[in-house]
C-alpha atoms as a PDB file:
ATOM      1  CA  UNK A   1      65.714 121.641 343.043  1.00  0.00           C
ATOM      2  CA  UNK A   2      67.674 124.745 342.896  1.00  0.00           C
ATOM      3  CA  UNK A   3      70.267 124.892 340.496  1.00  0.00           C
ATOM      4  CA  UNK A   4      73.947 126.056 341.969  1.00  0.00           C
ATOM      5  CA  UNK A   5      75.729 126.074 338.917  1.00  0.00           C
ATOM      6  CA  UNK A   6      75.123 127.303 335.597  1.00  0.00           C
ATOM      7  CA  UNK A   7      78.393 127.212 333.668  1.00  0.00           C
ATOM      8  CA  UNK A   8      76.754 125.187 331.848  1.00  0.00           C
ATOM      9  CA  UNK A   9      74.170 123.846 333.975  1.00  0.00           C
ATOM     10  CA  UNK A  10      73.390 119.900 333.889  1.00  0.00           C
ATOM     11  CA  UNK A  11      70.086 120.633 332.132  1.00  0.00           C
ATOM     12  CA  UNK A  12      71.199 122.183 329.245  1.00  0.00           C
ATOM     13  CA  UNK A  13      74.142 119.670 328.751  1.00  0.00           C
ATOM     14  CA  UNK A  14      71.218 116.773 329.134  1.00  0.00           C
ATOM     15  CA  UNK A  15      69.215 118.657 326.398  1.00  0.00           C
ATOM     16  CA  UNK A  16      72.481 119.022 324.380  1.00  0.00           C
ATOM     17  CA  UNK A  17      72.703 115.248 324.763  1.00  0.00           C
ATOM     18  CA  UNK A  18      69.339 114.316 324.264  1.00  0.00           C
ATOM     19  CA  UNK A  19      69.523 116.589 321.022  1.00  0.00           C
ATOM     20  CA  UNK A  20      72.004 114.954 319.740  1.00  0.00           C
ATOM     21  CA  UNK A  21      70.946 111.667 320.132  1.00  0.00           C
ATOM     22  CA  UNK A  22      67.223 112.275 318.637  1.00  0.00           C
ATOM     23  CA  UNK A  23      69.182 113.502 315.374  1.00  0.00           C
ATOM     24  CA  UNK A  24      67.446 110.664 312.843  1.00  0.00           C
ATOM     25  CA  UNK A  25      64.338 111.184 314.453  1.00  0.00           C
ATOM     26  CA  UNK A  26      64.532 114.986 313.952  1.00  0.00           C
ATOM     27  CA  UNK A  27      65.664 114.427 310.551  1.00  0.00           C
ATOM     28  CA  UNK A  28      62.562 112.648 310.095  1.00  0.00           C
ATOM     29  CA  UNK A  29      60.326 115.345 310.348  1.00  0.00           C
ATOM     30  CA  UNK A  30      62.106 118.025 308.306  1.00  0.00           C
ATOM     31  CA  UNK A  31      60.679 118.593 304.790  1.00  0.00           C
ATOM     32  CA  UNK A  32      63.348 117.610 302.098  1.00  0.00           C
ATOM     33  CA  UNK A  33      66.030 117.669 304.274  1.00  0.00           C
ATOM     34  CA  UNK A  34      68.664 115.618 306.777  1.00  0.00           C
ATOM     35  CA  UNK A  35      71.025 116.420 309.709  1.00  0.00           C
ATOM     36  CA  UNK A  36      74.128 114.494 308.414  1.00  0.00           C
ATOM     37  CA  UNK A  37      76.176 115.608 312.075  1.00  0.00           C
ATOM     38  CA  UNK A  38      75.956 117.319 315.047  1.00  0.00           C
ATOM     39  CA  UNK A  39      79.227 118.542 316.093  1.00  0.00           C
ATOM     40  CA  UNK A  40      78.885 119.817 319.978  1.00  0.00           C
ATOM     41  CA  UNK A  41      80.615 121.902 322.889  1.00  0.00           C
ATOM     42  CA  UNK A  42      79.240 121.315 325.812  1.00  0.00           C
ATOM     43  CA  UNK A  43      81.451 122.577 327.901  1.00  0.00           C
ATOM     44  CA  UNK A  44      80.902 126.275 327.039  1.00  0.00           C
ATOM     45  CA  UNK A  45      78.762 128.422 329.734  1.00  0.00           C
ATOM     46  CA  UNK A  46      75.982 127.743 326.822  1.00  0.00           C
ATOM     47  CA  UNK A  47      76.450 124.658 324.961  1.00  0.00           C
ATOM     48  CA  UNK A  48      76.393 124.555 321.445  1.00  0.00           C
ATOM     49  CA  UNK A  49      74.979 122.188 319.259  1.00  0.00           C
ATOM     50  CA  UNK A  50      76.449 122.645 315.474  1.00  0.00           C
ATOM     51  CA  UNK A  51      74.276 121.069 312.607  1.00  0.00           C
ATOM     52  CA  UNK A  52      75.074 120.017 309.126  1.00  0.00           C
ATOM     53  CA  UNK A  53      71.865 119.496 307.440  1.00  0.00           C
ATOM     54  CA  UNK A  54      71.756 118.451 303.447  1.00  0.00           C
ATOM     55  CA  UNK A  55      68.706 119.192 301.643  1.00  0.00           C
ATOM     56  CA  UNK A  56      67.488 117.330 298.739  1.00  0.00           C
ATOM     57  CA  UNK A  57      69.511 119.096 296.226  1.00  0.00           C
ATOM     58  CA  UNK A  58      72.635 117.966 298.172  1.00  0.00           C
ATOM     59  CA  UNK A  59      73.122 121.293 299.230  1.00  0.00           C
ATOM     60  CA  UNK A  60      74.755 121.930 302.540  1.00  0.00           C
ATOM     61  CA  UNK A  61      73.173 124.362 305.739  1.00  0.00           C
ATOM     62  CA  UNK A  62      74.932 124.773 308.927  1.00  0.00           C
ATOM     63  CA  UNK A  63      72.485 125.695 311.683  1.00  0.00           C
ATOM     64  CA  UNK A  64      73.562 126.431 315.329  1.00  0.00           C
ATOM     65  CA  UNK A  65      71.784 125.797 318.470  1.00  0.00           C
ATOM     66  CA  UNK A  66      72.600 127.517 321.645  1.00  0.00           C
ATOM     67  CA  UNK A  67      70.923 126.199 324.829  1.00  0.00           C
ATOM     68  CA  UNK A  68      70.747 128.656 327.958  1.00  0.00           C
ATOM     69  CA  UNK A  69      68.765 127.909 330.799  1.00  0.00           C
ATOM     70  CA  UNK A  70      66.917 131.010 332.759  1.00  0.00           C
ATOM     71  CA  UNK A  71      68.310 131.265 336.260  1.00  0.00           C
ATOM     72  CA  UNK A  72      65.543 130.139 339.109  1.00  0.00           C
ATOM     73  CA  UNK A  73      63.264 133.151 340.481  1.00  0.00           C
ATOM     74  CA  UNK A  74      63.318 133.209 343.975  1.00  0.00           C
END
């Protein structure tokens, strides 16, 4: 299928999504640490996952995700 629009395209808003929604199970396989939230903006040309993640020393990282699909080749 080729993609018309990618401003944000509706891939990387599903992966956003699906991101988002996976966050205990991602949490899950990080050493000594948890995502507490995942603030988003999805409707950016690249959306933006934000993460809070607390380690086990209750300290507090902020990681960023930016998702940007390639265009199709021809």
């Amino acid at each position: 299928m080729k993609t018309i629009s990618y401003n944000p395209s509706t891939l990387e808003v599903e992966i956003a999504e699906i991101i988002e929604k996976l966050k205990d199970q991602i949490s899950t396989q990080l050493r000594d640490r948890r995502i507490i939230s995942i603030d988003h903006d999805l409707e950016m040309d690249n959306p933006l996952l934000h993460m809070t993640i607390q380690d086990d020393d209750g300290d507090i990282h902020k990681m960023a995700v930016k998702l940007i699909q390639k265009p199709d080749e021809l």
